[in-house]
PDB file of N, CA and C in Angstrom:
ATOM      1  N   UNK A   1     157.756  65.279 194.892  1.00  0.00           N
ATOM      2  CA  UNK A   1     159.117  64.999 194.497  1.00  0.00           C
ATOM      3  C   UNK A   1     159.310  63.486 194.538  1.00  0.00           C
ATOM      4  N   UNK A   2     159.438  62.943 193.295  1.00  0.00           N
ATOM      5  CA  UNK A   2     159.891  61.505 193.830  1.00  0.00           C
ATOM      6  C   UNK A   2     161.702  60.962 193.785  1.00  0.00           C
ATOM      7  N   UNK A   3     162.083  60.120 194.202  1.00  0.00           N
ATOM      8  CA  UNK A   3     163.107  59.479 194.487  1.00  0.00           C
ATOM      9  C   UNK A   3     163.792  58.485 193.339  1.00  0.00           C
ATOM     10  N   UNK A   4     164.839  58.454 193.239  1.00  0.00           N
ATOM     11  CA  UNK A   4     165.149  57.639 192.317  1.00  0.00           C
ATOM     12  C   UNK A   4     166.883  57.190 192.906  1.00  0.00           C
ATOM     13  N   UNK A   5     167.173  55.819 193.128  1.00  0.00           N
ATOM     14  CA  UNK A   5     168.362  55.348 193.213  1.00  0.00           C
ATOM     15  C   UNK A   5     169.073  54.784 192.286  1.00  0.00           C
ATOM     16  N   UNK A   6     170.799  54.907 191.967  1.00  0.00           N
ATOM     17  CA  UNK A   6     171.053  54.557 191.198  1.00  0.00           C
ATOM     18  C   UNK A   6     172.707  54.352 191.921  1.00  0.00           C
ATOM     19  N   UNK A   7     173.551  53.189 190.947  1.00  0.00           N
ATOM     20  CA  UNK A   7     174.408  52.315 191.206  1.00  0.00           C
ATOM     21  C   UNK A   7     175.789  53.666 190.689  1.00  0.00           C
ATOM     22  N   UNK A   8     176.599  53.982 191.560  1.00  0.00           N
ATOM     23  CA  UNK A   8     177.842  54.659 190.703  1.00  0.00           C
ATOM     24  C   UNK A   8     178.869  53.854 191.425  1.00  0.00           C
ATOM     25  N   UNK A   9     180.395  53.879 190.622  1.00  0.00           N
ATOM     26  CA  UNK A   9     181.187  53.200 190.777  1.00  0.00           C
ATOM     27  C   UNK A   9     182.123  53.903 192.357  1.00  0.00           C
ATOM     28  N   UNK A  10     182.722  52.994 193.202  1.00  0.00           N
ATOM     29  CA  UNK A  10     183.036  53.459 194.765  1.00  0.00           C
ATOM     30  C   UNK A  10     184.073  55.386 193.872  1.00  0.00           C
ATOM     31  N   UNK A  11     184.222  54.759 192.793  1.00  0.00           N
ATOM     32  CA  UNK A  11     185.437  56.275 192.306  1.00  0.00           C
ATOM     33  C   UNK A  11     184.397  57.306 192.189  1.00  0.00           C
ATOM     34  N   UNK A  12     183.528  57.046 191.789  1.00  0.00           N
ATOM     35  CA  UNK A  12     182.555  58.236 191.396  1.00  0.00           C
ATOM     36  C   UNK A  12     181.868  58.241 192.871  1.00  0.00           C
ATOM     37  N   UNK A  13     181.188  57.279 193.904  1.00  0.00           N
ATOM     38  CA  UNK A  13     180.784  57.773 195.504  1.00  0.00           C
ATOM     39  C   UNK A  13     181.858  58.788 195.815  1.00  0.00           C
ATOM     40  N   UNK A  14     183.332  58.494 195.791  1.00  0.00           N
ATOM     41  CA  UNK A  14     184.336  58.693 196.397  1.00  0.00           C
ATOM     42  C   UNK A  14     184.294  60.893 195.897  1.00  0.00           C
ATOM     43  N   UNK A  15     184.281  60.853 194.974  1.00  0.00           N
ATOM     44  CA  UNK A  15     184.286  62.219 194.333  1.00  0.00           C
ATOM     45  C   UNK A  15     183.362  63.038 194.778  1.00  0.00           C
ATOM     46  N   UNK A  16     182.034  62.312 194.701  1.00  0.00           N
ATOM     47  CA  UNK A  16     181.210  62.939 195.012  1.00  0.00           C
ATOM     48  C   UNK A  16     180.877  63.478 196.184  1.00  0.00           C
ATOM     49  N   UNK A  17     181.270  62.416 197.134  1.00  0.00           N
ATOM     50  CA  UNK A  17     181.609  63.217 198.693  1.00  0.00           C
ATOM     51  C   UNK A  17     182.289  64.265 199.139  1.00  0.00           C
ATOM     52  N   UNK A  18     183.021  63.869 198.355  1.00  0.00           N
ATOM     53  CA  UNK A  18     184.308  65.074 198.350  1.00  0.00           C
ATOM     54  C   UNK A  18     183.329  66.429 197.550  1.00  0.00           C
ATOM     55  N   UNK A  19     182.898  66.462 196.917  1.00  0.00           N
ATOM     56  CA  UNK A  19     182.405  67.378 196.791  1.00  0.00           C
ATOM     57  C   UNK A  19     181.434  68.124 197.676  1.00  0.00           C
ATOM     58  N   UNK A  20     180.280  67.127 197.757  1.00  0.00           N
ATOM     59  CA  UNK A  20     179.256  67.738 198.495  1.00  0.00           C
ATOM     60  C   UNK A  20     180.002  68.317 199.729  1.00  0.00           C
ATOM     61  N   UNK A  21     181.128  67.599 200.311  1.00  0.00           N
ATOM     62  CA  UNK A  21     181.804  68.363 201.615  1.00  0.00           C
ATOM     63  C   UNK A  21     182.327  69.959 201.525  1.00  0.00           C
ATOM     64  N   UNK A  22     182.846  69.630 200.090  1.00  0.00           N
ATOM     65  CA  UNK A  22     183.951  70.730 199.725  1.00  0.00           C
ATOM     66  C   UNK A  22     182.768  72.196 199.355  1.00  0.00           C
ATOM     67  N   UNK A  23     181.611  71.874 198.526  1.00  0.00           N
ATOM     68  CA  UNK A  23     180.653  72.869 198.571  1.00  0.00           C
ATOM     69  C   UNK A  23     179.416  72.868 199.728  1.00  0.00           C
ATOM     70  N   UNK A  24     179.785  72.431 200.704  1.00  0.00           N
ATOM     71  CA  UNK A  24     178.225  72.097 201.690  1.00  0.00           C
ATOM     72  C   UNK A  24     176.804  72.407 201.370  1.00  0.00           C
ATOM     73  N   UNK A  25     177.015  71.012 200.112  1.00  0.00           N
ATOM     74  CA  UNK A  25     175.935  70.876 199.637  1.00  0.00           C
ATOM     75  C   UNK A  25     175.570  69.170 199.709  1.00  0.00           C
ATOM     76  N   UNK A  26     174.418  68.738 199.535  1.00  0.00           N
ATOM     77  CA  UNK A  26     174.325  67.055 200.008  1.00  0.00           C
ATOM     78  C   UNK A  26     174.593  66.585 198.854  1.00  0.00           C
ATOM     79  N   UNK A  27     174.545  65.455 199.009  1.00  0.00           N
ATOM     80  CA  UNK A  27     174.790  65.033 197.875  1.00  0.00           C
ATOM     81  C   UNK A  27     173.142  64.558 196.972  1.00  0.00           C
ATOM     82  N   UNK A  28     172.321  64.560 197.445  1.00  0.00           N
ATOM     83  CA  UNK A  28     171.253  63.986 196.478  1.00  0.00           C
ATOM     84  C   UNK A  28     171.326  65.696 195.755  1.00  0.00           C
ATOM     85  N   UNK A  29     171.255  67.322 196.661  1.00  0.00           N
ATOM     86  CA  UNK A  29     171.533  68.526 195.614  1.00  0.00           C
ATOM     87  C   UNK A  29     172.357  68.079 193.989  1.00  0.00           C
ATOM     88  N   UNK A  30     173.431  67.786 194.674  1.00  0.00           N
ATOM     89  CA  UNK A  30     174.419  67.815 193.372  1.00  0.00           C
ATOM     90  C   UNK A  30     173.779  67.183 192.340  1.00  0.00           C
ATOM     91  N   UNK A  31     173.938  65.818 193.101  1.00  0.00           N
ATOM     92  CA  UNK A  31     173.218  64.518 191.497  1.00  0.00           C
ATOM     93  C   UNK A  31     171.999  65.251 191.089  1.00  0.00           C
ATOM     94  N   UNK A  32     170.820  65.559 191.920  1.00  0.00           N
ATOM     95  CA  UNK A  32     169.881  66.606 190.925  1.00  0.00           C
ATOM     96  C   UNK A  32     169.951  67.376 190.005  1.00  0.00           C
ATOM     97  N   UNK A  33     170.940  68.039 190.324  1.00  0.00           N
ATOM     98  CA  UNK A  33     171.185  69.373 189.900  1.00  0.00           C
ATOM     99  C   UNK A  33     172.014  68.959 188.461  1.00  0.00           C
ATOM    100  N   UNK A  34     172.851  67.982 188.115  1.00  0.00           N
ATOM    101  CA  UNK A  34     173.941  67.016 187.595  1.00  0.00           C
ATOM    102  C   UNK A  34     172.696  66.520 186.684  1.00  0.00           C
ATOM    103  N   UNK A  35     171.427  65.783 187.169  1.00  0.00           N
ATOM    104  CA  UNK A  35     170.648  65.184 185.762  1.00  0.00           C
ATOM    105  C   UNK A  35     169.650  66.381 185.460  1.00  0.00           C
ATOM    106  N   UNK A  36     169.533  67.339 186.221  1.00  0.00           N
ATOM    107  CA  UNK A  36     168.986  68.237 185.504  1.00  0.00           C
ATOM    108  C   UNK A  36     169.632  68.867 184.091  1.00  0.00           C
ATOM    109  N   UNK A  37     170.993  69.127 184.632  1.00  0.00           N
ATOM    110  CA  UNK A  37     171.817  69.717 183.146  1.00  0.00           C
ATOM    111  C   UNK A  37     171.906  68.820 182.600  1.00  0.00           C
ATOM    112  N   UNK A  38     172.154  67.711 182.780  1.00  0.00           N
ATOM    113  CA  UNK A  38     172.259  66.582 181.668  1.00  0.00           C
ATOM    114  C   UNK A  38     170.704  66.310 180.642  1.00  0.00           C
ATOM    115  N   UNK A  39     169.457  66.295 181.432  1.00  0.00           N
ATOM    116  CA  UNK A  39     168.266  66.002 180.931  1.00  0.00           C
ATOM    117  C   UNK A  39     168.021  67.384 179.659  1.00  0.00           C
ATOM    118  N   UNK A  40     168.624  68.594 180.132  1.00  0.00           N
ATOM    119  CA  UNK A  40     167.961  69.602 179.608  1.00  0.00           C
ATOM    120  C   UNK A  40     168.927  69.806 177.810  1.00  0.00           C
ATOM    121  N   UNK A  41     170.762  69.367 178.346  1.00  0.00           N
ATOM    122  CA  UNK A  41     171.478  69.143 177.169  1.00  0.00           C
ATOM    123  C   UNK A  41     170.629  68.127 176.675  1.00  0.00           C
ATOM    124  N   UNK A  42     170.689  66.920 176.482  1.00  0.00           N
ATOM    125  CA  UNK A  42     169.897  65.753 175.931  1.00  0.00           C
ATOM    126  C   UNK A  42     168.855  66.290 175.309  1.00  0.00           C
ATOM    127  N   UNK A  43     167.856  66.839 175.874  1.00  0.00           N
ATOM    128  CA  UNK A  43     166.567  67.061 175.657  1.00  0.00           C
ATOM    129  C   UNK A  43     166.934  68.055 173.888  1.00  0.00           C
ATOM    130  N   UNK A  44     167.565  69.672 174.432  1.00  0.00           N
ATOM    131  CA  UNK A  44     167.963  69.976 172.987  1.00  0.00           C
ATOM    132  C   UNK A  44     168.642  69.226 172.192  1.00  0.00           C
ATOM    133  N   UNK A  45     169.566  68.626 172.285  1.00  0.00           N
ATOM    134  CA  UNK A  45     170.154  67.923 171.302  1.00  0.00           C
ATOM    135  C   UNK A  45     168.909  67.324 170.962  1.00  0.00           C
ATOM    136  N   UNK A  46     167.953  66.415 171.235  1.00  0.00           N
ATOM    137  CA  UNK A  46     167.378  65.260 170.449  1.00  0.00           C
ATOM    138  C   UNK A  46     166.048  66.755 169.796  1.00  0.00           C
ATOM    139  N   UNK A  47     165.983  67.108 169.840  1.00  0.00           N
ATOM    140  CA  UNK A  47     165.239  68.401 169.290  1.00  0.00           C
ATOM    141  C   UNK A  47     165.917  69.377 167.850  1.00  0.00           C
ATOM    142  N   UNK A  48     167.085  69.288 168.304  1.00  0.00           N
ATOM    143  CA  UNK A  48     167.672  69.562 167.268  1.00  0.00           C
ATOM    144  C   UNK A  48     168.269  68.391 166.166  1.00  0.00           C
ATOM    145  N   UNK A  49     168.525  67.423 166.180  1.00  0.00           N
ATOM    146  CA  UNK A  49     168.198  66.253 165.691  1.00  0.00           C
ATOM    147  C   UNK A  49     166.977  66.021 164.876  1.00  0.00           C
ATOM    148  N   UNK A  50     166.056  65.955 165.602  1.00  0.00           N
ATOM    149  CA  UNK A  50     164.776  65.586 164.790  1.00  0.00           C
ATOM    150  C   UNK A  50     164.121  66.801 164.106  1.00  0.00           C
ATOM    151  N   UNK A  51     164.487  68.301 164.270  1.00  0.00           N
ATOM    152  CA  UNK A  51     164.431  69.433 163.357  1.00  0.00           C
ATOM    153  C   UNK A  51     165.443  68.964 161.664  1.00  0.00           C
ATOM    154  N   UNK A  52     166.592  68.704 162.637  1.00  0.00           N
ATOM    155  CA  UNK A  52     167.467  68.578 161.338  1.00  0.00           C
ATOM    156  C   UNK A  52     166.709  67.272 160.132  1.00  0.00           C
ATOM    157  N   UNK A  53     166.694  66.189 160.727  1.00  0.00           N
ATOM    158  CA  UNK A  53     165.758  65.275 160.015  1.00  0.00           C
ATOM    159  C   UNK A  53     164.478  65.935 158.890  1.00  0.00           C
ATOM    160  N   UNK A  54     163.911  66.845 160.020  1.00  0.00           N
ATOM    161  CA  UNK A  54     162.878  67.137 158.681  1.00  0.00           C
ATOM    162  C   UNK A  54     163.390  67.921 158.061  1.00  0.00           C
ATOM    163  N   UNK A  55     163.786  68.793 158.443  1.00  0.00           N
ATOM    164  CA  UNK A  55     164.788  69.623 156.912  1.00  0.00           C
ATOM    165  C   UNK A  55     165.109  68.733 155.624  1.00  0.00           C
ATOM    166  N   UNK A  56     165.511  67.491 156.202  1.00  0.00           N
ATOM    167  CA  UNK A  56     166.282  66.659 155.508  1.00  0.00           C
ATOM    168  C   UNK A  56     165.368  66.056 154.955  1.00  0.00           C
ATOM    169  N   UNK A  57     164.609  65.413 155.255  1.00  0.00           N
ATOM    170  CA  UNK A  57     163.761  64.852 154.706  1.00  0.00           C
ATOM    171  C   UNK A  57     162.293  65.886 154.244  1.00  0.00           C
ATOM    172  N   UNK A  58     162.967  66.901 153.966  1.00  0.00           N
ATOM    173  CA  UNK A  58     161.928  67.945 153.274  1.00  0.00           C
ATOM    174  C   UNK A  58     162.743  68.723 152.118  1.00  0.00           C
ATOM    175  N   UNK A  59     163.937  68.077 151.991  1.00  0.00           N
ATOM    176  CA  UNK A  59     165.209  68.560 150.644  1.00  0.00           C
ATOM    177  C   UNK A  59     165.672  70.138 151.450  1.00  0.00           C
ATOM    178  N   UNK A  60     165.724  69.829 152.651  1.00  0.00           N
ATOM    179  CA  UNK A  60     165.800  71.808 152.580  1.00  0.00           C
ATOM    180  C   UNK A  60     167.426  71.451 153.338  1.00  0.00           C
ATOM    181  N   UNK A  61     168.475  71.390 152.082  1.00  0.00           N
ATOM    182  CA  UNK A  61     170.176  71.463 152.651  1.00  0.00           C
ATOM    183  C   UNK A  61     170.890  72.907 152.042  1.00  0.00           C
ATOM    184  N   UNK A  62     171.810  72.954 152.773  1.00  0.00           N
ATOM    185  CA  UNK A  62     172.742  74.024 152.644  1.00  0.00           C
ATOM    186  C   UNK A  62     173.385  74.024 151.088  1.00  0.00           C
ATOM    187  N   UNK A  63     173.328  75.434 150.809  1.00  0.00           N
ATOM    188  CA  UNK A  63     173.636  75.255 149.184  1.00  0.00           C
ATOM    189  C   UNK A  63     175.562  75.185 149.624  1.00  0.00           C
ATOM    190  N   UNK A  64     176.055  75.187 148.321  1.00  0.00           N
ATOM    191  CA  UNK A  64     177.721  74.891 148.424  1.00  0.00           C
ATOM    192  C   UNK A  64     177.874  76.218 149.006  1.00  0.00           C
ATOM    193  N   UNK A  65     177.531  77.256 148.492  1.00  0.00           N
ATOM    194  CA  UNK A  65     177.659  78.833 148.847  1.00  0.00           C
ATOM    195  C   UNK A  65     177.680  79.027 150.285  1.00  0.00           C
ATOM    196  N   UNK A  66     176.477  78.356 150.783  1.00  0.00           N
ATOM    197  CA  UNK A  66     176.329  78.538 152.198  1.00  0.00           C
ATOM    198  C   UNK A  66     177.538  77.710 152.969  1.00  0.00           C
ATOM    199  N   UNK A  67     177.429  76.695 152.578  1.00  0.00           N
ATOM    200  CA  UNK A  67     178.744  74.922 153.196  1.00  0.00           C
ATOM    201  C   UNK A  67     180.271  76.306 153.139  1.00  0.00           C
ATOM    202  N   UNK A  68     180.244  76.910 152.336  1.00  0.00           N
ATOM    203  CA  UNK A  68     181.744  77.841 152.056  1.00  0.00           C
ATOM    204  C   UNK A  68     181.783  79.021 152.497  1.00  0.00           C
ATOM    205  N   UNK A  69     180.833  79.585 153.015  1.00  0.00           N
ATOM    206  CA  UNK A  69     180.711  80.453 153.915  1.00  0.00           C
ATOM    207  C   UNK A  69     180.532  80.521 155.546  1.00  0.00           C
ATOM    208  N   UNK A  70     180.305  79.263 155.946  1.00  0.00           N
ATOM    209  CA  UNK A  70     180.097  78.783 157.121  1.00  0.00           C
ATOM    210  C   UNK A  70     181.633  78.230 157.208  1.00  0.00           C
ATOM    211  N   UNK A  71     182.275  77.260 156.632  1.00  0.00           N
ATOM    212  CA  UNK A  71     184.048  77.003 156.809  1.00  0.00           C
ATOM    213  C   UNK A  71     184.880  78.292 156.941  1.00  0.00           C
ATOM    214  N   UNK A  72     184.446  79.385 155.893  1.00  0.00           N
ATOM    215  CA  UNK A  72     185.510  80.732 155.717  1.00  0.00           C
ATOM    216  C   UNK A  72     185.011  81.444 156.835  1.00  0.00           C
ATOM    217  N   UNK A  73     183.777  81.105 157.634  1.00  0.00           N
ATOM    218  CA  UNK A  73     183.717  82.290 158.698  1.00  0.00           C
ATOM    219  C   UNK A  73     184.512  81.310 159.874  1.00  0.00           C
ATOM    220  N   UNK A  74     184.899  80.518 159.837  1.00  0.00           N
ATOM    221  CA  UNK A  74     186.003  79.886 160.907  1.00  0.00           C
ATOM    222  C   UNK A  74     187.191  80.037 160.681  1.00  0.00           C
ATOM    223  N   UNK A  75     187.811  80.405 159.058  1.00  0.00           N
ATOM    224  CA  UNK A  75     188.794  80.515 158.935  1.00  0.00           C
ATOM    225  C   UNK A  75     189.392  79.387 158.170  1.00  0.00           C
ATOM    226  N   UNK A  76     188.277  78.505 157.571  1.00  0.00           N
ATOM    227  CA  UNK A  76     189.063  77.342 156.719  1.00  0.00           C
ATOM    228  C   UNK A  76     188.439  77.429 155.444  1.00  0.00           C
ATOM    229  N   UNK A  77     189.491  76.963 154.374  1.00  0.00           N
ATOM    230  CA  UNK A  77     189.284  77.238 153.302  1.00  0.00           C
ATOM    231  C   UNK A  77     188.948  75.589 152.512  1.00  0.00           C
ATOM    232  N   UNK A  78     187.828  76.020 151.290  1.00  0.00           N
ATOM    233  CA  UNK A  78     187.433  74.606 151.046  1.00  0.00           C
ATOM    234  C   UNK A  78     187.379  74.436 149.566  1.00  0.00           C
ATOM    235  N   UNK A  79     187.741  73.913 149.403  1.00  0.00           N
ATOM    236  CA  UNK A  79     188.456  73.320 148.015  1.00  0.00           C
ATOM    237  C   UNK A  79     186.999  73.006 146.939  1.00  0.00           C
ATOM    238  N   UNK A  80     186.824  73.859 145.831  1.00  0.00           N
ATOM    239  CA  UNK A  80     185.176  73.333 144.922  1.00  0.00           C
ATOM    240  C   UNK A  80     185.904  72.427 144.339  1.00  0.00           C
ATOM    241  N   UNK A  81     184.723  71.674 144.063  1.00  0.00           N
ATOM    242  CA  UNK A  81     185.125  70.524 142.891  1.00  0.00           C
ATOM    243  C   UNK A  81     184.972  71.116 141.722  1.00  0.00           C
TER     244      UNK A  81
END
């Protein structure tokens, strides 16, 4: 396991104590646990990103049919040219 320190502002120490007290949990748990969900969102997003890219850069886009069926299944309506 290695270690890693990092600078948060006294508002964000201040919260965070309060937490780890309020769940009796430490605080290095939380922040772990805090860049774990953060690393793992990040991680898909940039995955889905660089999927979308090659689509894109392989011509493979949504026909108008599809773009108007994806708005009407939310409930918005979209104007053809």
């Amino acid at each position: 396991m290695s270690t890693v320190t990092a600078r948060v502002s006294d508002e964000t120490a201040t919260k965070l104590d309060a937490l780890a007290k309020a769940t009796n949990r430490s605080k290095s748990f939380l922040v772990a646990s805090a860049l774990e969900r953060f690393l793992e969102e990040q991680s898909w997003q940039i995955a889905q990103t660089i999927d979308s890219l090659e689509q894109a850069n392989n011509g493979e886009f949504a026909t108008a049919f599809e773009v108007q069926s994806a708005f009407e299944k939310w409930g918005l309506k979209v104007e053809a040219d």
